[in-house]
N, C-alpha and C. Protein backbone atom coordinates (compact mmCIF):
# COMPACT_ATOMS: atom_id res chain seq x y z
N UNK A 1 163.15 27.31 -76.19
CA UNK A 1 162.56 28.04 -77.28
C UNK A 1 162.11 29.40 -76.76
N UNK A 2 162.35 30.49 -77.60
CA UNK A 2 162.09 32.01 -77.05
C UNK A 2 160.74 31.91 -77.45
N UNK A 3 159.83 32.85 -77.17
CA UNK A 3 158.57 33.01 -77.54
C UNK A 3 158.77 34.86 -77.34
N UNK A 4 157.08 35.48 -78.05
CA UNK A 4 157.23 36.84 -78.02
C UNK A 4 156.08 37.06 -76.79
N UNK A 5 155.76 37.83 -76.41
CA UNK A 5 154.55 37.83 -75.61
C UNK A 5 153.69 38.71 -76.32
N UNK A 6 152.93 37.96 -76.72
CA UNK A 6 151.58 38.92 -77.41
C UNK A 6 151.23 39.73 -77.11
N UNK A 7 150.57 39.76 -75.59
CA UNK A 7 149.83 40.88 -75.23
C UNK A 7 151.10 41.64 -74.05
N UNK A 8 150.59 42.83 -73.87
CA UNK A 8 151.57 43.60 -72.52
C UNK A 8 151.59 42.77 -71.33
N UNK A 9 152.14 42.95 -70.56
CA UNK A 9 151.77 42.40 -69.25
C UNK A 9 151.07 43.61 -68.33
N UNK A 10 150.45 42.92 -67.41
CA UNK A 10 149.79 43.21 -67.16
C UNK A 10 149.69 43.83 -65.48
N UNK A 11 150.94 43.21 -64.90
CA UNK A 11 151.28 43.00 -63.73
C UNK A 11 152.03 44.19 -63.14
N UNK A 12 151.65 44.37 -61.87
CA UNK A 12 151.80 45.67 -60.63
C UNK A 12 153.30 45.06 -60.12
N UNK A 13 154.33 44.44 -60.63
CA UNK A 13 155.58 44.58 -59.81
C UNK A 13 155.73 45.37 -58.83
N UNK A 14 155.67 44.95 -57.60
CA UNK A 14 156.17 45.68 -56.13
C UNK A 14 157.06 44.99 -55.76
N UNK A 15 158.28 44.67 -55.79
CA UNK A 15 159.34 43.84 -55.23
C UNK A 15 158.99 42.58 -56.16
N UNK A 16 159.98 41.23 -55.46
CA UNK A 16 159.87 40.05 -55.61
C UNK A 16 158.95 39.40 -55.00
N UNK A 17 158.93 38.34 -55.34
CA UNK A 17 157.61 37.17 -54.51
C UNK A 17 158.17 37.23 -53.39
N UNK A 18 159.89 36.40 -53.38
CA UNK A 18 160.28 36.40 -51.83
C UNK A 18 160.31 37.70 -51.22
N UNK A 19 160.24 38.78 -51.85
CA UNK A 19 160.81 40.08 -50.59
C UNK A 19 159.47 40.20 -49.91
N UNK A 20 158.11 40.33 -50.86
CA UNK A 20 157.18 40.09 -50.01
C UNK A 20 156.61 38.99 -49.12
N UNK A 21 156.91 37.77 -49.28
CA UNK A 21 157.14 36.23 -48.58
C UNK A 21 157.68 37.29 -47.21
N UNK A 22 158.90 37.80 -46.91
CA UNK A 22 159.84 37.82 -46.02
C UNK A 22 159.09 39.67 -45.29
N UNK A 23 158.21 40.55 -45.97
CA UNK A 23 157.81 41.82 -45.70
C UNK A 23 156.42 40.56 -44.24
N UNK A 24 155.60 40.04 -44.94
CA UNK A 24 155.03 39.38 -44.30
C UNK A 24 155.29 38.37 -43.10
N UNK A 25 156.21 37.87 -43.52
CA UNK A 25 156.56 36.51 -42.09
C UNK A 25 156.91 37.79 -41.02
N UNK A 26 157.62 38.65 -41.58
CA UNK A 26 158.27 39.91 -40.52
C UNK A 26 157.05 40.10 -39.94
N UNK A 27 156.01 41.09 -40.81
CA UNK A 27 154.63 41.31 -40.29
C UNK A 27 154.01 40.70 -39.47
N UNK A 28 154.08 39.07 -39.41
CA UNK A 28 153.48 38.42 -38.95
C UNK A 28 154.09 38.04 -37.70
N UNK A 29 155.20 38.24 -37.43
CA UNK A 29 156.01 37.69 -36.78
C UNK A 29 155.51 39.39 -35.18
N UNK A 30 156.13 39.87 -36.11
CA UNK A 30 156.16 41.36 -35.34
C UNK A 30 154.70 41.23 -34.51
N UNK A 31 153.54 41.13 -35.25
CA UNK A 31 152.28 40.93 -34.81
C UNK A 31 152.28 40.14 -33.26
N UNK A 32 152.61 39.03 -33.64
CA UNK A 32 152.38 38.11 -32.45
C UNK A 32 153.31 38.05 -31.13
N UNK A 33 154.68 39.14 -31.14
CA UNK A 33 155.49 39.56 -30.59
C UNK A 33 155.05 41.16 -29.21
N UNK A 34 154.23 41.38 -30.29
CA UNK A 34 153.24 42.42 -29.64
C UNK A 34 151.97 42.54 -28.90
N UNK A 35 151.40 41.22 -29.54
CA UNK A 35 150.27 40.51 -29.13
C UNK A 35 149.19 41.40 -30.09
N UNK A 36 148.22 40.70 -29.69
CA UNK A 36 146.95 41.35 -30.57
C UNK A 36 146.88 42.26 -30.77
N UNK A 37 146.53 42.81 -29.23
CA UNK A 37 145.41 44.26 -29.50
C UNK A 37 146.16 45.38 -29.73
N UNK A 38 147.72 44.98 -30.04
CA UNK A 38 148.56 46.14 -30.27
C UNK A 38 148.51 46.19 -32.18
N UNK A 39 147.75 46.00 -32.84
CA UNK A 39 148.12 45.34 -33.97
C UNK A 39 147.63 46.91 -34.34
N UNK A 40 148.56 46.96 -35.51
CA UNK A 40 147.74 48.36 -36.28
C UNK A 40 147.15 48.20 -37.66
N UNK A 41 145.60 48.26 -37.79
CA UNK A 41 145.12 48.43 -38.91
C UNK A 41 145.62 49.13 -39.92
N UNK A 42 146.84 49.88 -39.92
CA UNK A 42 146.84 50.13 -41.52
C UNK A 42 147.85 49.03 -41.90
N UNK A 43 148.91 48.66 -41.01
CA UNK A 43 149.57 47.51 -41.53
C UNK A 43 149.09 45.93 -42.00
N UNK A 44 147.48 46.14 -41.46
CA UNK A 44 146.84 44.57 -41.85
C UNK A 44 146.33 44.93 -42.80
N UNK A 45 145.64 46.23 -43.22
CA UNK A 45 145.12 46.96 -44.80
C UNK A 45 146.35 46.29 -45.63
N UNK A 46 147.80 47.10 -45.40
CA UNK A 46 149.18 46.89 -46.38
C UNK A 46 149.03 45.95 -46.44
N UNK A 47 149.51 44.55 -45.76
CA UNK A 47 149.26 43.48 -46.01
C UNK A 47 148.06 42.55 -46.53
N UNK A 48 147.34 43.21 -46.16
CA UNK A 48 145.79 42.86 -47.41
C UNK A 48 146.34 43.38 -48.83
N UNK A 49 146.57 44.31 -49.09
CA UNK A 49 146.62 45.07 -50.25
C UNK A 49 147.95 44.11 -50.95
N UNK A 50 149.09 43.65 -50.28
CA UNK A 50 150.15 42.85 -50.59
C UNK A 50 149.88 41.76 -50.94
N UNK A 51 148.94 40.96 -50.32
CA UNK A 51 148.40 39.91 -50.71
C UNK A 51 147.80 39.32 -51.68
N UNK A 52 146.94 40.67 -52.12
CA UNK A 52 145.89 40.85 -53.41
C UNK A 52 146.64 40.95 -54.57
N UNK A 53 148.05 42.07 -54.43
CA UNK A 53 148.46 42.34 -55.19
C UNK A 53 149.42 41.10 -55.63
N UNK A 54 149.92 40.42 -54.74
CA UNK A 54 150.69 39.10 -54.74
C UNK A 54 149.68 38.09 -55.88
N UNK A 55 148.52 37.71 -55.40
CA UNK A 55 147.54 37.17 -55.53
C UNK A 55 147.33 37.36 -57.43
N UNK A 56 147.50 38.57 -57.51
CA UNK A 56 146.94 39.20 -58.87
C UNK A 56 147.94 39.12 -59.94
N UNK A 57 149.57 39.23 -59.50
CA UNK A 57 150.76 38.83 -60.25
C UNK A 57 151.06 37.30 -60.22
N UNK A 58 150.75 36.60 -59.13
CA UNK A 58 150.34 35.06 -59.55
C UNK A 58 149.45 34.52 -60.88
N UNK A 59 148.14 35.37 -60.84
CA UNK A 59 146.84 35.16 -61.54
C UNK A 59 147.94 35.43 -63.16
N UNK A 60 148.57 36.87 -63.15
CA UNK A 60 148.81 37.07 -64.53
C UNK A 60 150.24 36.39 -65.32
N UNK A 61 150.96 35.44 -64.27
CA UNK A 61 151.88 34.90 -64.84
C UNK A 61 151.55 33.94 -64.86
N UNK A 62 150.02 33.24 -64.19
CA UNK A 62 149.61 31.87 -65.10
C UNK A 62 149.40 32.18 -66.24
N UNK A 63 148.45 33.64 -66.40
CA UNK A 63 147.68 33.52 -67.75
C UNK A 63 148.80 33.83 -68.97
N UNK A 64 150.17 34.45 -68.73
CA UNK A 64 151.37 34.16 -69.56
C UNK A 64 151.48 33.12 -70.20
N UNK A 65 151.64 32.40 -68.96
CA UNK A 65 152.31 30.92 -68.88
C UNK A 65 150.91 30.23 -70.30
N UNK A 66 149.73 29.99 -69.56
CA UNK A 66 149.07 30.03 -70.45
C UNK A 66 148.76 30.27 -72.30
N UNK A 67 148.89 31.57 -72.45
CA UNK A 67 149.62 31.97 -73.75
C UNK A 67 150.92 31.58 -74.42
N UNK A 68 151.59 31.40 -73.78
CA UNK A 68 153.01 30.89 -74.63
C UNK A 68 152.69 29.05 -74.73
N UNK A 69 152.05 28.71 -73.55
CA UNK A 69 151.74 27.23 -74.00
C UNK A 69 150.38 26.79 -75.37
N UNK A 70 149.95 28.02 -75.18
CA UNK A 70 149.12 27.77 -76.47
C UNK A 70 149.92 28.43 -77.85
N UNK A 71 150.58 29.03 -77.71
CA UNK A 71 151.47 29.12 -78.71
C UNK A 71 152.38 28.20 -79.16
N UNK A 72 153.17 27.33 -77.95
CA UNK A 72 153.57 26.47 -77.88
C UNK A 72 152.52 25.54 -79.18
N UNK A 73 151.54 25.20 -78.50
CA UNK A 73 150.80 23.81 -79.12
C UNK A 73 150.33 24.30 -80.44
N UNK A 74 150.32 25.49 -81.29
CA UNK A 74 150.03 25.77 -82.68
C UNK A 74 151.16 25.98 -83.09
N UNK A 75 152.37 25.88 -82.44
CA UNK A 75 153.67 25.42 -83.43
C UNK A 75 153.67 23.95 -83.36
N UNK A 76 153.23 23.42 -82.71
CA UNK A 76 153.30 22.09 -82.29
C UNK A 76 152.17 21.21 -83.47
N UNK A 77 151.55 22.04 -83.28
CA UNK A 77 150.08 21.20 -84.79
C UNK A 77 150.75 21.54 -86.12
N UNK A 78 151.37 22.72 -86.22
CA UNK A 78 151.64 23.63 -87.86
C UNK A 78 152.58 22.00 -88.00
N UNK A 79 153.63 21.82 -87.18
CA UNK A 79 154.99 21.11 -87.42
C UNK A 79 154.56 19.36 -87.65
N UNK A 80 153.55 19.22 -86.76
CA UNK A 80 152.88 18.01 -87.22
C UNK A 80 152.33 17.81 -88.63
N UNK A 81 151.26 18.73 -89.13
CA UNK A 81 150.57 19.01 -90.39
C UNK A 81 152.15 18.71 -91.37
N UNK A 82 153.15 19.64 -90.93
CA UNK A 82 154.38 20.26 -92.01
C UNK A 82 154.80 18.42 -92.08
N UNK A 83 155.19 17.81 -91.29
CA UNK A 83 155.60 16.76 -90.90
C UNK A 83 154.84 15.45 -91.36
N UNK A 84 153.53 15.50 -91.60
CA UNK A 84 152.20 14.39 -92.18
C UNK A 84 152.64 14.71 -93.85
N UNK A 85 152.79 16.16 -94.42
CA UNK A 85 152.79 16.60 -95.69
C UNK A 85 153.99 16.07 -96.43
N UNK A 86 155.09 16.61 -95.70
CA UNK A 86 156.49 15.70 -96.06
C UNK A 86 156.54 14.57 -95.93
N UNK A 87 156.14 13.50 -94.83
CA UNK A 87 155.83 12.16 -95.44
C UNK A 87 155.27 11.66 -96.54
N UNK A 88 154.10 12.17 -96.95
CA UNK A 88 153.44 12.08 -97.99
C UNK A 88 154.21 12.25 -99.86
N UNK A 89 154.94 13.59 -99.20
CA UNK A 89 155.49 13.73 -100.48
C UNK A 89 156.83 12.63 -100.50
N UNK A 90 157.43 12.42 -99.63
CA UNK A 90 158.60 11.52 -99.29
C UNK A 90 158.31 9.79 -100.39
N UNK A 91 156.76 9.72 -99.48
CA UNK A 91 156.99 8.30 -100.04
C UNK A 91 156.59 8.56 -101.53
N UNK A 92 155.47 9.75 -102.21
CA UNK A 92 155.32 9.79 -103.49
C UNK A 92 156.73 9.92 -104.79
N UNK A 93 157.79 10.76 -103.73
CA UNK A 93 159.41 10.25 -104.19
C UNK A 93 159.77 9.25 -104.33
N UNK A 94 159.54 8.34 -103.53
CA UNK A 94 159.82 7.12 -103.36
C UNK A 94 159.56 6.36 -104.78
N UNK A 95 158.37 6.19 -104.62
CA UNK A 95 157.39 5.46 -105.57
C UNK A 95 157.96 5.81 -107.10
N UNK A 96 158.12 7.06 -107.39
CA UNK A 96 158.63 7.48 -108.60
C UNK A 96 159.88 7.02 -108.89
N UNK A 97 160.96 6.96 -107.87
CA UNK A 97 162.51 6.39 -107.71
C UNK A 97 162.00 4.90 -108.22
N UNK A 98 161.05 4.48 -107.30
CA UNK A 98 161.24 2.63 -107.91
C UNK A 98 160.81 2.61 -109.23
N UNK A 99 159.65 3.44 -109.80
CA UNK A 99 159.64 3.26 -111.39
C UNK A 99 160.20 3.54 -111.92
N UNK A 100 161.38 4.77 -111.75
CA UNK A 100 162.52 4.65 -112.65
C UNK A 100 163.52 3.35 -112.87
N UNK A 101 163.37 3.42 -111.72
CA UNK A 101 164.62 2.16 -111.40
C UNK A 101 163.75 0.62 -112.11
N UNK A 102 163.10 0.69 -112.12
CA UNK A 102 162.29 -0.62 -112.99
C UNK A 102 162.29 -0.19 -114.38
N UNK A 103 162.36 0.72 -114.86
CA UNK A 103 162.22 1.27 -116.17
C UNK A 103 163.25 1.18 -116.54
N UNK A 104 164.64 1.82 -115.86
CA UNK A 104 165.87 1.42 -116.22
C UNK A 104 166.66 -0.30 -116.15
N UNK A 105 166.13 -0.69 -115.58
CA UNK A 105 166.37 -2.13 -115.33
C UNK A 105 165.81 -2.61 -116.75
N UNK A 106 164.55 -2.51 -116.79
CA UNK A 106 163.87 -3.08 -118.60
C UNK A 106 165.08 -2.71 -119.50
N UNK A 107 164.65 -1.34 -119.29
CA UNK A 107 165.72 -0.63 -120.83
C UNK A 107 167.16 -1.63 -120.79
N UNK A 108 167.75 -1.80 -119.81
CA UNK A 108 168.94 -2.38 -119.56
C UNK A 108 168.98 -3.51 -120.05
N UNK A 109 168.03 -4.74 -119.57
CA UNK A 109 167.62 -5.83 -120.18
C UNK A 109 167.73 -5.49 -121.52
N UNK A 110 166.76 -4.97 -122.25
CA UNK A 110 166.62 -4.87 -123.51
C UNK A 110 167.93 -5.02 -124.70
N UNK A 111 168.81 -3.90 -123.72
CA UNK A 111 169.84 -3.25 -124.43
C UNK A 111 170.66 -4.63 -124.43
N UNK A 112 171.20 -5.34 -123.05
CA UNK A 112 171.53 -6.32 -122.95
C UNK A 112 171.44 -7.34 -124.17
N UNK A 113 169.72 -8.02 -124.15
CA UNK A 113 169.39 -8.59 -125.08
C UNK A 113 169.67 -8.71 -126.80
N UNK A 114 169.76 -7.17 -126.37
CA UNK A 114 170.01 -7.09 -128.58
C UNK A 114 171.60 -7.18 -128.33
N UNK A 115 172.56 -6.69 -127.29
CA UNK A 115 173.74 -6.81 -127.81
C UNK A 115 174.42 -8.66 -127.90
N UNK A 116 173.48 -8.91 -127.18
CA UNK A 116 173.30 -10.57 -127.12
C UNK A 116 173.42 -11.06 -128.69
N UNK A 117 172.13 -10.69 -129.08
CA UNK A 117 171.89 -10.94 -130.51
C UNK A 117 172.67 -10.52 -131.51
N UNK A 118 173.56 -9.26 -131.10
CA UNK A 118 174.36 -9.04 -132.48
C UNK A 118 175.73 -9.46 -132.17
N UNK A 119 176.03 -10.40 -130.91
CA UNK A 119 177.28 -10.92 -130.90
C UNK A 119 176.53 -12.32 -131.37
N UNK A 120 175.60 -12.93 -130.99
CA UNK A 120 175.72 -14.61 -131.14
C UNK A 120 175.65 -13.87 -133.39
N UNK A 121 175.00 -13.51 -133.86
CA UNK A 121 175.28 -13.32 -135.08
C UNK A 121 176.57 -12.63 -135.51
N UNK A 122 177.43 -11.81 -134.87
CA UNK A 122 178.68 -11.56 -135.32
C UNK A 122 179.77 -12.97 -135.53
N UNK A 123 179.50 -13.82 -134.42
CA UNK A 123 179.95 -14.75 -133.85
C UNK A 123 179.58 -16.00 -135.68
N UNK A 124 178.64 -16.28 -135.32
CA UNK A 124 178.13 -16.73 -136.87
C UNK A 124 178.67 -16.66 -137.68
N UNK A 125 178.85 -15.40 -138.02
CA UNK A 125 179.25 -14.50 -140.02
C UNK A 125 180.77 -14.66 -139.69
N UNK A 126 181.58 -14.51 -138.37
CA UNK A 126 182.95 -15.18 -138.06
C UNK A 126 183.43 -16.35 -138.11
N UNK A 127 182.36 -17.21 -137.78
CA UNK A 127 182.62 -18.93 -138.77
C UNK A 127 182.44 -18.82 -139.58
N UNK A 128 181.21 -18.42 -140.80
CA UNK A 128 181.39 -18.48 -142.09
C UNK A 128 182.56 -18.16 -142.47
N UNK A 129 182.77 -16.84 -142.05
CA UNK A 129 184.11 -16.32 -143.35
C UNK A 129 185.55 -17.56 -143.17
N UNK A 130 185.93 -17.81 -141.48
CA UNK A 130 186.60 -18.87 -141.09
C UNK A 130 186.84 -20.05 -141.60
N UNK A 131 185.51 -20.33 -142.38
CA UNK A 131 185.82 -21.60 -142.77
C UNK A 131 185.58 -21.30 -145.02
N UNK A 132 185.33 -20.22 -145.24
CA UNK A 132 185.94 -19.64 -146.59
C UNK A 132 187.63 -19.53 -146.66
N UNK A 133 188.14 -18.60 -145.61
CA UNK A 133 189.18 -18.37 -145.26
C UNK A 133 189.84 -19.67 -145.64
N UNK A 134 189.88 -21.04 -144.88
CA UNK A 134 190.47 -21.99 -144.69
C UNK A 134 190.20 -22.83 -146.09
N UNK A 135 189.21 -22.90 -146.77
CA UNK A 135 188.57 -23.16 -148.20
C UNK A 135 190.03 -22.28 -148.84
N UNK A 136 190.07 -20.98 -148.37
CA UNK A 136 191.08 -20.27 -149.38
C UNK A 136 192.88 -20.81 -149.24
N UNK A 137 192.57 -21.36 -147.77
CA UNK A 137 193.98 -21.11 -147.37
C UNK A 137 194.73 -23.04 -147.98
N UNK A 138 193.51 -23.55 -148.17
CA UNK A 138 193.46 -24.75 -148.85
C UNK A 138 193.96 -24.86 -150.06
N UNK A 139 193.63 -24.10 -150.83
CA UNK A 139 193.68 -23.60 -152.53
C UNK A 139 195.02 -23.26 -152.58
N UNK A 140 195.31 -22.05 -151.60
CA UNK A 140 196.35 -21.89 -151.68
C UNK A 140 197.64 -23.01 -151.21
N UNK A 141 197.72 -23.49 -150.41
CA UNK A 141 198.48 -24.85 -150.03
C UNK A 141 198.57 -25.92 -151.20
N UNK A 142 197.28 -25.78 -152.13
CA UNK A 142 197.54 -26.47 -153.19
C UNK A 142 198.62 -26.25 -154.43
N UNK A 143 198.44 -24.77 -154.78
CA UNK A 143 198.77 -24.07 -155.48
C UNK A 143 200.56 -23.63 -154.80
N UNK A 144 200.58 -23.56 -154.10
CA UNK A 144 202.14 -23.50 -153.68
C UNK A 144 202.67 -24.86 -153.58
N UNK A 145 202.20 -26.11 -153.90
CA UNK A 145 202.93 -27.17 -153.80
C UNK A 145 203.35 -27.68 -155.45
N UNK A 146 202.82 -27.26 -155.73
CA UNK A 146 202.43 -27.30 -157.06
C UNK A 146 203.75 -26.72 -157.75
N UNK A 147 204.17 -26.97 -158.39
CA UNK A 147 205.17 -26.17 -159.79
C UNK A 147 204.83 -24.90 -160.11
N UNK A 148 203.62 -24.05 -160.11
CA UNK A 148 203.98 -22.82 -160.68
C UNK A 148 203.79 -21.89 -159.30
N UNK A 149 204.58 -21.82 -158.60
CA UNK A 149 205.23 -21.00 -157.72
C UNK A 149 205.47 -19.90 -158.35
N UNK A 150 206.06 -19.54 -159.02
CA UNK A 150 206.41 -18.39 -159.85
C UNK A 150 204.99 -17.57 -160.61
N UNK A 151 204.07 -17.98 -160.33
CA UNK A 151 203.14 -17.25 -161.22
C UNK A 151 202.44 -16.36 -160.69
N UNK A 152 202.41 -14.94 -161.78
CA UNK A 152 201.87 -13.85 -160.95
C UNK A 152 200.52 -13.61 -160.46
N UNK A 153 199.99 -14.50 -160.94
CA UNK A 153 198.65 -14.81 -160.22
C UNK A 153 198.40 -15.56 -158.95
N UNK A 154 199.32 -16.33 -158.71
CA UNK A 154 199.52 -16.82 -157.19
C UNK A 154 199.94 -16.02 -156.26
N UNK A 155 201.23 -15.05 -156.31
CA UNK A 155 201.29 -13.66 -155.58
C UNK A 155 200.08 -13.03 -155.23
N UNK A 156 199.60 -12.69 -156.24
CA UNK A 156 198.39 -11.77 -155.92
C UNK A 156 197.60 -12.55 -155.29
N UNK A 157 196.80 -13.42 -155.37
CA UNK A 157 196.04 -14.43 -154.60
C UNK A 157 196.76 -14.67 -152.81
N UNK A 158 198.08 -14.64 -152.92
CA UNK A 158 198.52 -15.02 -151.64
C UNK A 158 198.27 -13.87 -150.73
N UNK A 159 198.66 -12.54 -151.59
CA UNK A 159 198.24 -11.53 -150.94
C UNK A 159 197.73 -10.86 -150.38
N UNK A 160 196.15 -11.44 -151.44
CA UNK A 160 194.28 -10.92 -151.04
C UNK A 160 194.62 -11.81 -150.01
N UNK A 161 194.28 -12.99 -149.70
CA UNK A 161 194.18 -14.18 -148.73
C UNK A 161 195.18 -13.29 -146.88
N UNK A 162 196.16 -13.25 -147.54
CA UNK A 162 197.25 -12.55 -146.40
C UNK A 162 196.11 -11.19 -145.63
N UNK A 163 196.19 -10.30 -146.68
CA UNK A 163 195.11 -8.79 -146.16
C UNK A 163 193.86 -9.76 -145.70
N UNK A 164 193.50 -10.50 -146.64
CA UNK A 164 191.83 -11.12 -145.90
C UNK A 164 192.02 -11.47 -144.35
N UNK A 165 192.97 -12.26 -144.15
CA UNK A 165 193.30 -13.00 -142.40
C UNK A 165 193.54 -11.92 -141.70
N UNK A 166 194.37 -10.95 -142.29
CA UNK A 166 194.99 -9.70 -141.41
C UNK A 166 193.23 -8.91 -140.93
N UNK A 167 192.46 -8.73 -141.96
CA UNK A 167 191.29 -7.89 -141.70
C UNK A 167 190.14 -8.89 -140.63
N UNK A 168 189.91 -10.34 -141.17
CA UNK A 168 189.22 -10.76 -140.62
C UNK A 168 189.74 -11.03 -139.02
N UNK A 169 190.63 -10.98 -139.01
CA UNK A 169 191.04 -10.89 -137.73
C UNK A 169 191.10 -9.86 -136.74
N UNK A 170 191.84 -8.45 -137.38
CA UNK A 170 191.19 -7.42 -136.70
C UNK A 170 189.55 -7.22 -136.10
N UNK A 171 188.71 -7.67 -137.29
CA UNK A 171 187.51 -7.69 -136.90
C UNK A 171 186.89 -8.74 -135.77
N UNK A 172 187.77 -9.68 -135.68
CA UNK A 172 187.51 -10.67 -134.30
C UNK A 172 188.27 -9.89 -133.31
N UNK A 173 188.99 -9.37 -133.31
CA UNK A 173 189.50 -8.36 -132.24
C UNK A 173 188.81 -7.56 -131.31
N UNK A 174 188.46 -6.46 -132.72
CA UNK A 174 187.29 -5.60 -132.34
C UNK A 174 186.03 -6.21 -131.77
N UNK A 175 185.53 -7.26 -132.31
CA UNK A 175 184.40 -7.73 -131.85
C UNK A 175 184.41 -7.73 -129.88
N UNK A 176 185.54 -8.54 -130.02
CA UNK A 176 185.53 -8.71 -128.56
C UNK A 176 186.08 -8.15 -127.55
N UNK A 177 186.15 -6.81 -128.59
CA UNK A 177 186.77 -5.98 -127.33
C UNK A 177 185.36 -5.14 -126.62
């Protein structure tokens, strides 16, 4: 994750850590090669002054380090908070999804129920007429065995009866389709 750095820095860059690591071991090295009392005070000043200054670019890339980790941890709380809030609303989704879904389930039932009711009564008023029908289709069986075959009132009667079966039947069709 990038971060910005808030404040400037603050730090005296003189080389790298190692170039001064390696200005020193030299120093130090050189020192004890020479022996003591050959040592020259302004080079133990430099190296004081290297040290401090070493010392002081340590100090300000903790306190960096520092800052971006506290920046770090208030993205870290915001995303928690963001994260507690969306749960919250998540399951209040939730909750609303199951009352629909129970609401639609009723309605469904319901709907169910009455179409229940207007087939077991379609079903009903389809035996009645069924057994008129057969009352008719009786009459008629009578009436065609009978001698006046020829009469124009039996045509017509055979006819209604014929359209009646043709209709009541479509309508058992439809029913169950």
């Amino acid at each position: 994750m990038k971060t910005v750095s808030l404040f400037a820095s603050k730090t005296l860059e003189i080389g790298s850590a190692r170039q001064a690591r390696l200005y020193q071991a030299g120093r130090i090295g050189y020192q004890l090669m020479r022996g003591a009392k050959g040592v020259n005070p302004v080079l133990v000043w430099v190296d004081a002054a290297i040290s401090v200054l070493d010392c002081l670019n340590s100090y300000f890339k903790l306190q960096r380090a520092k800052e971006v980790t506290e920046q770090l941890q208030a993205q870290k709380r915001t995303l928690q908070h963001q994260l507690k809030n969306l749960s919250k609303q998540m399951a209040l989704e939730q909750t609303l999804w199951q009352m629909e879904a129970e609401e639609r389930m009723t309605l469904l039932q319901h709907r169910l129920q009455h179409d229940n009711h207007l087939t077991t009564q379609l079903v009903a008023e389809l035996q009645s007429r069924r057994q008129s029908l057969e009352l008719f289709l009786g009459q008629l069986q009578h009436l065609r065995s009978t001698a006046r075959r020829e009469c124009p009132e039996l045509r017509r009667l055979s006819r209604l009866t014929d359209e009646l079966m043709k209709a009541q039947l479509l309508c058992l069709v439809g029913a169950f389709e």
